[in-house]
C-alpha atoms as a PDB file:
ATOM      1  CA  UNK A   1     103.627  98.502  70.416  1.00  0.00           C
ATOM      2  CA  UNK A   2     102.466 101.850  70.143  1.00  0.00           C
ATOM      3  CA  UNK A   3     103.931 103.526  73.114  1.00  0.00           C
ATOM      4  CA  UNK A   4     105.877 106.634  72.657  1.00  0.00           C
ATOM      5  CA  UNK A   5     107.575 107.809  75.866  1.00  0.00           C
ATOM      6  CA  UNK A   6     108.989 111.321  73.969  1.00  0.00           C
ATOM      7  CA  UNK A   7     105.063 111.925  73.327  1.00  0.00           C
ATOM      8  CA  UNK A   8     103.883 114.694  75.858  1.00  0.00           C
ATOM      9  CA  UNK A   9     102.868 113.065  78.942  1.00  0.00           C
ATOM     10  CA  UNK A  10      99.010 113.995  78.682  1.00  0.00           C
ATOM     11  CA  UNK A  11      98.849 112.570  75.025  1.00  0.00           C
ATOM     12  CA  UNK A  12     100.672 109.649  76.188  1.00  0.00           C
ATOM     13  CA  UNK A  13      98.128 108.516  78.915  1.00  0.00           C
ATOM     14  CA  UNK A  14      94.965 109.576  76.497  1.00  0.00           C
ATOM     15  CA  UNK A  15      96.655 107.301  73.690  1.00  0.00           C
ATOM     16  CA  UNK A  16      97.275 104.502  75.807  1.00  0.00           C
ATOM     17  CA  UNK A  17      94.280 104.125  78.255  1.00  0.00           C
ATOM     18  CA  UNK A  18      90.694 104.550  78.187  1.00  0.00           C
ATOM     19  CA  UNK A  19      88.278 105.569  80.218  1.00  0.00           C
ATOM     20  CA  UNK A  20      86.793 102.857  82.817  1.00  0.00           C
ATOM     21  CA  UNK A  21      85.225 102.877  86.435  1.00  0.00           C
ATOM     22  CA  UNK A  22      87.298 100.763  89.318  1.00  0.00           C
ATOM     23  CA  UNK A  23      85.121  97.952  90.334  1.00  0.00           C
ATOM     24  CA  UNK A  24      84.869  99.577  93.958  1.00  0.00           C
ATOM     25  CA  UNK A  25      84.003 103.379  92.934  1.00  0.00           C
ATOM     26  CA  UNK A  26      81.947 103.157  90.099  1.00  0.00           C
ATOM     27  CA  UNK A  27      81.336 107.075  90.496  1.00  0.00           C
ATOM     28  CA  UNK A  28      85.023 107.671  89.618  1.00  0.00           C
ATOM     29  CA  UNK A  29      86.466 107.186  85.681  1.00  0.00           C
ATOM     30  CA  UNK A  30      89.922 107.011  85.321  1.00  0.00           C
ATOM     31  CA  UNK A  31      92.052 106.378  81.964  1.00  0.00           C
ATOM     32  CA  UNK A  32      93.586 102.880  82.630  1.00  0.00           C
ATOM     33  CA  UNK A  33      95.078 100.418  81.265  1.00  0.00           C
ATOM     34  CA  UNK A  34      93.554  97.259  79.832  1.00  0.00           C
ATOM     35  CA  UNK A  35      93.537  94.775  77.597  1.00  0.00           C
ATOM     36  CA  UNK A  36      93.050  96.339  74.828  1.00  0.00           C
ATOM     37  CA  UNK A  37      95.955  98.785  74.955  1.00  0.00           C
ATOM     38  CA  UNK A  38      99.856  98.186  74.802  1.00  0.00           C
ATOM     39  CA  UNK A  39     100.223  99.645  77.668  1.00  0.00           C
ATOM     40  CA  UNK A  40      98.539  96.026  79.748  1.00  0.00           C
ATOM     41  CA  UNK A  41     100.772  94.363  78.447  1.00  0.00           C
ATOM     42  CA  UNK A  42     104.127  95.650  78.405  1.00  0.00           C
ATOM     43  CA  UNK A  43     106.990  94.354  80.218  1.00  0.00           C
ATOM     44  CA  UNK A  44     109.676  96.386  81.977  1.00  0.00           C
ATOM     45  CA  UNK A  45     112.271  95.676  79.629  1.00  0.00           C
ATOM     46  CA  UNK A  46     109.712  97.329  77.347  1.00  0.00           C
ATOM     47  CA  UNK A  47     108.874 100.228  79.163  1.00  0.00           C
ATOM     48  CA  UNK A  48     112.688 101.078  79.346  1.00  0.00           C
ATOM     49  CA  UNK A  49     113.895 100.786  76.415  1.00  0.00           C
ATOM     50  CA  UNK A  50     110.576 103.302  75.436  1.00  0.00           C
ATOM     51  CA  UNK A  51     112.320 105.577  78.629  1.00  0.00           C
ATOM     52  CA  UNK A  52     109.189 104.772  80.547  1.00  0.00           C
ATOM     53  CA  UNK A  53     108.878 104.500  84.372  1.00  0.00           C
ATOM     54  CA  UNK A  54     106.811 101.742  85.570  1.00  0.00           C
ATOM     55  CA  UNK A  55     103.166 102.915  84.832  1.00  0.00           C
ATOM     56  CA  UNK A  56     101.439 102.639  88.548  1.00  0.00           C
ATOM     57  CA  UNK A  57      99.424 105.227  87.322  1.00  0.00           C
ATOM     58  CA  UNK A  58      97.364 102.894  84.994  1.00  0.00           C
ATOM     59  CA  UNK A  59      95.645 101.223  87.496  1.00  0.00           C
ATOM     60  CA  UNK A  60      93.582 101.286  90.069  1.00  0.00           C
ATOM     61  CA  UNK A  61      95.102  99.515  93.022  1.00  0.00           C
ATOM     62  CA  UNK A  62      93.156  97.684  95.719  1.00  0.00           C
ATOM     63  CA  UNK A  63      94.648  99.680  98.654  1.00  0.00           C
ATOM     64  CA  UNK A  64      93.380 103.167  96.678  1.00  0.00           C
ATOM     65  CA  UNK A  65      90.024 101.989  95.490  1.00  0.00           C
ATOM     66  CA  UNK A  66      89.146 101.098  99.413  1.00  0.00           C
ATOM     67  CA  UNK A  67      89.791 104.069 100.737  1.00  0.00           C
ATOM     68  CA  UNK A  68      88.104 106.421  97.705  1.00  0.00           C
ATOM     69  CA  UNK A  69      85.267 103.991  98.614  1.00  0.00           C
ATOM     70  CA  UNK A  70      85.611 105.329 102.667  1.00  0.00           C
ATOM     71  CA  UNK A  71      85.801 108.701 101.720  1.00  0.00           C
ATOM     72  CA  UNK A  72      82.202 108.244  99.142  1.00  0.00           C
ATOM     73  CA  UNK A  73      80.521 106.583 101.547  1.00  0.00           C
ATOM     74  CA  UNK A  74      81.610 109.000 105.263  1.00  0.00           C
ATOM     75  CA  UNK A  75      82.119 112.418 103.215  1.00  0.00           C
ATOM     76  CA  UNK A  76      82.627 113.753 106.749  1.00  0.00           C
ATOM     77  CA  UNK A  77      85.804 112.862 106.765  1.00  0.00           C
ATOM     78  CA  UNK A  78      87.388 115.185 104.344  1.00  0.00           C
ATOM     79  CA  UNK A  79      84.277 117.351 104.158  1.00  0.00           C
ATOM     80  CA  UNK A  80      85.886 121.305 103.878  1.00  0.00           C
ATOM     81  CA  UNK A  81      88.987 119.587 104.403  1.00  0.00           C
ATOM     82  CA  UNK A  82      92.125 120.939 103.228  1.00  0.00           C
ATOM     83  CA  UNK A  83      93.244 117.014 101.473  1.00  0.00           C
ATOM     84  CA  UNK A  84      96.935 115.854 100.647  1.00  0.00           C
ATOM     85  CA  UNK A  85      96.838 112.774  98.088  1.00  0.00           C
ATOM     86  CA  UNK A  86     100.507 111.602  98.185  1.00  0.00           C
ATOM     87  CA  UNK A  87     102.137 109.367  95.779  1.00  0.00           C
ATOM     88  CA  UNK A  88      98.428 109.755  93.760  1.00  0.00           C
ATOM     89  CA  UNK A  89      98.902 107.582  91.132  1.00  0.00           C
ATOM     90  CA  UNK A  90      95.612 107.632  88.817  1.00  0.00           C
ATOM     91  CA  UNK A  91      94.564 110.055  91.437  1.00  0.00           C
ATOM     92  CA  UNK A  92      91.703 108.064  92.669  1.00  0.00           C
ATOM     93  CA  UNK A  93      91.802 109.055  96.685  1.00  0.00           C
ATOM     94  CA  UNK A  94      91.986 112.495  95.699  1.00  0.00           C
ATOM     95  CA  UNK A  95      89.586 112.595  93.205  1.00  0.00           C
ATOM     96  CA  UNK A  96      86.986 111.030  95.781  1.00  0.00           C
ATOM     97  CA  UNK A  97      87.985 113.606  98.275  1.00  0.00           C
ATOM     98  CA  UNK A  98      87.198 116.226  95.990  1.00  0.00           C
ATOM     99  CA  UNK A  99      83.762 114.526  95.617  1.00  0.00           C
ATOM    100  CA  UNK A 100      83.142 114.377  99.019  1.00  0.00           C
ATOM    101  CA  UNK A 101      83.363 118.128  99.719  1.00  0.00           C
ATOM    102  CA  UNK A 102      87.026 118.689 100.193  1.00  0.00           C
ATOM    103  CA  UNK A 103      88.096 122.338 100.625  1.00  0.00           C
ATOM    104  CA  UNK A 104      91.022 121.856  98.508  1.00  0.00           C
ATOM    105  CA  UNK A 105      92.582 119.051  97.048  1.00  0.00           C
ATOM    106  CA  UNK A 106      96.533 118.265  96.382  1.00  0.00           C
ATOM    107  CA  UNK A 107      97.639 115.229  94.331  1.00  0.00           C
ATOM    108  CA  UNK A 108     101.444 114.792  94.822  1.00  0.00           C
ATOM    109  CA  UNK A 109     103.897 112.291  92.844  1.00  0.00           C
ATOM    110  CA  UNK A 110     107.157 112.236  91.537  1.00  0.00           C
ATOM    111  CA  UNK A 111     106.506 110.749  87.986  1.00  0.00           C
ATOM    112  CA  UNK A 112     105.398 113.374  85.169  1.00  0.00           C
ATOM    113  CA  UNK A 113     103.134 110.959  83.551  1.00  0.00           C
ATOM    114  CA  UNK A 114     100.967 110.427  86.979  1.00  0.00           C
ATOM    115  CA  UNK A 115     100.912 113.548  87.084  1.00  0.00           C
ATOM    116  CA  UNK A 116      99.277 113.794  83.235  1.00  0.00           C
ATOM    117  CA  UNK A 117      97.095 111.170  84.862  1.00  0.00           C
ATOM    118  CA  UNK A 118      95.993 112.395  87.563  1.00  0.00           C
ATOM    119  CA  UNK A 119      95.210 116.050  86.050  1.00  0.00           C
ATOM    120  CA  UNK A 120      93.468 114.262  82.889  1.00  0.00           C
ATOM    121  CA  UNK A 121      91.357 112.287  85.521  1.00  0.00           C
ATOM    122  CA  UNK A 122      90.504 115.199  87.754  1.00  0.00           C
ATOM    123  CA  UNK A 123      88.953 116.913  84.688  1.00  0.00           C
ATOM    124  CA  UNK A 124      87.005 114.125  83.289  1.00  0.00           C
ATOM    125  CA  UNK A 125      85.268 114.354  86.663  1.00  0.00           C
ATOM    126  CA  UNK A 126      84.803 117.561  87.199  1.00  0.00           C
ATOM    127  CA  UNK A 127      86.693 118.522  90.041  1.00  0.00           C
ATOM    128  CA  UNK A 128      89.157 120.628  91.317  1.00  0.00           C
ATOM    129  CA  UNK A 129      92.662 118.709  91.962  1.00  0.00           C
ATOM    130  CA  UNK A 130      95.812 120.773  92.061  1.00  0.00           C
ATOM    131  CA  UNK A 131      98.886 118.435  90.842  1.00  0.00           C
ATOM    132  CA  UNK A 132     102.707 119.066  91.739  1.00  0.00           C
ATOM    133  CA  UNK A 133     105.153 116.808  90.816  1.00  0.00           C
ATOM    134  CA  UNK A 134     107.243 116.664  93.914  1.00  0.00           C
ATOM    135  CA  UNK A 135     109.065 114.160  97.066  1.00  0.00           C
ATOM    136  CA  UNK A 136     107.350 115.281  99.185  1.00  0.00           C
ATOM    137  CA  UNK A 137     108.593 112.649 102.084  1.00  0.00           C
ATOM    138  CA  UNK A 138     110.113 114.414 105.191  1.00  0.00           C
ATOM    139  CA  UNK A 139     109.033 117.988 104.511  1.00  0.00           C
ATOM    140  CA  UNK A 140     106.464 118.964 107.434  1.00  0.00           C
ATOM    141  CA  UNK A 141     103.298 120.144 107.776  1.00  0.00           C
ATOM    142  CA  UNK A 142     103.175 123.416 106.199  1.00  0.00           C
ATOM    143  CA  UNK A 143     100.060 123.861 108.731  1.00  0.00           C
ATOM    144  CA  UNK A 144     101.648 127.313 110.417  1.00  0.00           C
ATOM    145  CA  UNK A 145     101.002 129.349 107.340  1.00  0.00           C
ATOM    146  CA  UNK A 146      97.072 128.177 106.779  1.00  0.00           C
ATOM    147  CA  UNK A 147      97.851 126.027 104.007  1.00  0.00           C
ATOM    148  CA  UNK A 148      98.966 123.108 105.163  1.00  0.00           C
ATOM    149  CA  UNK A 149      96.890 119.498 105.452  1.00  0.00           C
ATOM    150  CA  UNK A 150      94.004 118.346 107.355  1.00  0.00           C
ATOM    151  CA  UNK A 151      94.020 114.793 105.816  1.00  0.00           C
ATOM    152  CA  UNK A 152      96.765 113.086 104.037  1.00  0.00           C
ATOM    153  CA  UNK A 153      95.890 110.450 102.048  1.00  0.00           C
ATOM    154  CA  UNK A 154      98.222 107.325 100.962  1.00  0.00           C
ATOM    155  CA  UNK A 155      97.294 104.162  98.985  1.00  0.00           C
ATOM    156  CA  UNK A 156      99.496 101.215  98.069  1.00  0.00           C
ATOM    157  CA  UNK A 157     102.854 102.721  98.977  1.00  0.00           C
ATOM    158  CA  UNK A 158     104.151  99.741 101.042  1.00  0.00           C
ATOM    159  CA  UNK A 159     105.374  97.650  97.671  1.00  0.00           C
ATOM    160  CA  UNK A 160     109.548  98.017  98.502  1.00  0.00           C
ATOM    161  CA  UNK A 161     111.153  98.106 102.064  1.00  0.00           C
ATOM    162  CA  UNK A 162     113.228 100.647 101.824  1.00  0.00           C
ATOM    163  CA  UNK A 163     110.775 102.933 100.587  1.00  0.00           C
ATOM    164  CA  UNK A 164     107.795 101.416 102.858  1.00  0.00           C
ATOM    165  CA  UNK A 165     109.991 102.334 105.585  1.00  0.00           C
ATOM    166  CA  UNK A 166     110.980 105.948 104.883  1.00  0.00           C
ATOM    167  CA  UNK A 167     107.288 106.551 103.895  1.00  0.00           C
ATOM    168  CA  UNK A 168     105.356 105.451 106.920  1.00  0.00           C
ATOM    169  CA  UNK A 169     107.983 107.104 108.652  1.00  0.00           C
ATOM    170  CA  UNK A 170     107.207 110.361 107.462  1.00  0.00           C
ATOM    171  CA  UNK A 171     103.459 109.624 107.486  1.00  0.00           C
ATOM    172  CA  UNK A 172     103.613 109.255 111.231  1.00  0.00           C
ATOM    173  CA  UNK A 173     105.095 112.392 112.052  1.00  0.00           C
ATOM    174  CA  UNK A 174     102.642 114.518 110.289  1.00  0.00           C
ATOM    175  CA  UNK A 175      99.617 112.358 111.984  1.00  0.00           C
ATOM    176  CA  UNK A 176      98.373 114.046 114.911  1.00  0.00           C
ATOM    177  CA  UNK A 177      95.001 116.367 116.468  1.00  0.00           C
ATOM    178  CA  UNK A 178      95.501 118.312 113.680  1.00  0.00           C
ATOM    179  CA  UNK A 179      95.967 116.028 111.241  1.00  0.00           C
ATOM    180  CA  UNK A 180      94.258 112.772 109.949  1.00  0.00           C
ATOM    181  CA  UNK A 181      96.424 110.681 108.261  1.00  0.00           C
ATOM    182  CA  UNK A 182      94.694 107.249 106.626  1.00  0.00           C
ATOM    183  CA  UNK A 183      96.862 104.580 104.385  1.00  0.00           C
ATOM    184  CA  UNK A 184      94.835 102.084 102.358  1.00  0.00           C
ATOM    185  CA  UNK A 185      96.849  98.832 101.701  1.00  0.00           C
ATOM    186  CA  UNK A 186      95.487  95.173 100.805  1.00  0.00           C
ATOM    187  CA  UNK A 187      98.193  93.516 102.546  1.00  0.00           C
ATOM    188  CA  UNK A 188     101.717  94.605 101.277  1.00  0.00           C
ATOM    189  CA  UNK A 189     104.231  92.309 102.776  1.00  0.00           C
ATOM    190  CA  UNK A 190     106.094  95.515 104.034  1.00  0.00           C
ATOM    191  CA  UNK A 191     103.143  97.285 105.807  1.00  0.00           C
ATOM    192  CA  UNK A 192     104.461  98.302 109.475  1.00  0.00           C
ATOM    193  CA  UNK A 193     102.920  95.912 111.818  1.00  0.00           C
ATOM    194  CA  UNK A 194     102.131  98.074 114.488  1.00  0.00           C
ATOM    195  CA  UNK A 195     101.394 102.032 114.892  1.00  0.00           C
ATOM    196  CA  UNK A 196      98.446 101.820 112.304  1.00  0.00           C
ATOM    197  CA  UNK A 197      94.580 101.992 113.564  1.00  0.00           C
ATOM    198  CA  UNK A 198      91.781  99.850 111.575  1.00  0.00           C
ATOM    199  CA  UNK A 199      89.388 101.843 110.160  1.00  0.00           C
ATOM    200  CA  UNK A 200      87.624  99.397 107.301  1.00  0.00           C
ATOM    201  CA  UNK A 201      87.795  97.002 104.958  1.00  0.00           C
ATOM    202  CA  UNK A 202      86.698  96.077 101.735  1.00  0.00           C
ATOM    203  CA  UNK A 203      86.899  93.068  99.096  1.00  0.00           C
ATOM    204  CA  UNK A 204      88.202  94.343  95.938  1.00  0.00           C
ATOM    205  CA  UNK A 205      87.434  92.737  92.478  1.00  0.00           C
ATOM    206  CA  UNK A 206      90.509  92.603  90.506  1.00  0.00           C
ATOM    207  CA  UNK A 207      92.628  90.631  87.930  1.00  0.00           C
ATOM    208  CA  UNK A 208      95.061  87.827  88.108  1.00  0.00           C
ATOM    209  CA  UNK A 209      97.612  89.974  85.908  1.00  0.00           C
ATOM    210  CA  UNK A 210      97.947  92.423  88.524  1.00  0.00           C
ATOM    211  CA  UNK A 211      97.564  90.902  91.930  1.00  0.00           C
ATOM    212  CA  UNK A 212      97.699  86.852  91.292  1.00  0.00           C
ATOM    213  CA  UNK A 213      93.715  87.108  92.881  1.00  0.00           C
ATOM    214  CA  UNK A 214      90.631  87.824  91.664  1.00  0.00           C
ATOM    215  CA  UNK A 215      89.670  89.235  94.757  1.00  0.00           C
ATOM    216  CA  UNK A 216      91.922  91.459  97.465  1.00  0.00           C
ATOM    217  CA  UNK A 217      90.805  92.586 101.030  1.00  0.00           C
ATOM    218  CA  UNK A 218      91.830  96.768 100.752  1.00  0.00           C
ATOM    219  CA  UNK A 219      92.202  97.703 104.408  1.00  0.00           C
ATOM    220  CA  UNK A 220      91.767 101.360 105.704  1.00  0.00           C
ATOM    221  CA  UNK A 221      94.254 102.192 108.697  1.00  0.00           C
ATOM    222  CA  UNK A 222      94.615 105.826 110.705  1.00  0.00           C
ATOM    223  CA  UNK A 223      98.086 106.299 111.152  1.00  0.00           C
ATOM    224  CA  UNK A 224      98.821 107.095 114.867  1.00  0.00           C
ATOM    225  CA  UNK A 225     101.498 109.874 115.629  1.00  0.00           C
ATOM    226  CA  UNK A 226     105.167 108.744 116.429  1.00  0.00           C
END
């Protein structure tokens, strides 16, 4: 093993991921995880005792990967958009935003080493993300002052109950006219059942480590207001 969780967060993801393209957005590198770093294949036990959280931020999820691919492929979308990515992860959606012509781009998460992550991977493609490590869940819609959200962005947040819950919750009350709020999930046994809009789908290549499949269908859904 050759983690080091007292290592400064940025040197931590550079020494333990590389750079690779998600199977869905090959216009996108991230640093990831894979099997040839420590990082693939350490357990939980193993990532504690190094005082690590777990490391979502090492790869590129199905539900995230689907809807980078939306934003690529309708730029309008986000297009001089003002763009929250919450709980960012690699920073993937936001990254894509930023590529599609987003005014401004905010990747939010509570974990300092996503955050390394996602500011590393903003960089290595040239864009513009601003990072805060922050809950953000229940705050509003700073929208008042002129610097609040046009489109908030979530992928794969739907893993836990108790967090789905509180989550969509909050997601629901910022969607409205003002506000486009899309979710990208491939199917998380805790993804609310109604109050969610299909937008698209995709069929995402991934690994049997991660997801049991080789292949997952990433859904987009607009969240409708409360």
């Amino acid at each position: 093993m050759t983690l080091a969780a007292k290592a400064d967060p940025e040197d931590f993801v550079r020494a333990n991921t590389r750079l690779q393209e998600p199977p869905l957005v090959p216009e996108v590198k991230l640093h990831l995880a894979s099997e040839v770093v420590p990082l693939w294949q350490a357990t939980e036990e193993e990532l504690a005792r190094e005082g690590l959280p777990p490391p979502f931020w090492a790869f590129a999820w199905a539900g995230g990967q689907a809807l980078a691919r939306y934003l690529l492929d309708h730029p309008e979308v986000v297009r001089g958009n003002r763009v929250l990515d919450f709980a960012a992860g690699s920073g993937l959606q936001g990254i894509a935003a930023a590529l599609a012509g987003a005014a401004s781009v905010e990747a939010v998460e509570i974990d300092a080493f996503a955050c390394a992550a996602c500011r590393l991977n903003a960089a290595a493609n040239g864009v513009e993300v601003t990072v805060r490590q922050e809950d953000l869940v229940g705050t509003a819609n700073p929208g008042e002052a002129n610097t609040g959200w046009d489109v908030v962005l979530a992928g794969d947040v739907c893993y836990e109950r108790p967090a789905a819950e509180r989550i969509t919750a909050w997601l629901r009350s910022l969607a409205g006219p003002d506000c486009l709020v899309l979710m990208g999930d491939p199917g998380r046994t805790y993804l609310p059942r109604e109050g969610l809009e299909r937008v698209i789908a995709y069929a995402v290549k991934t690994s049997r480590e991660l997801e049991d499949t080789d292949l997952r269908n990433a859904v987009v859904w607009q969240v409708a207001p409360r």
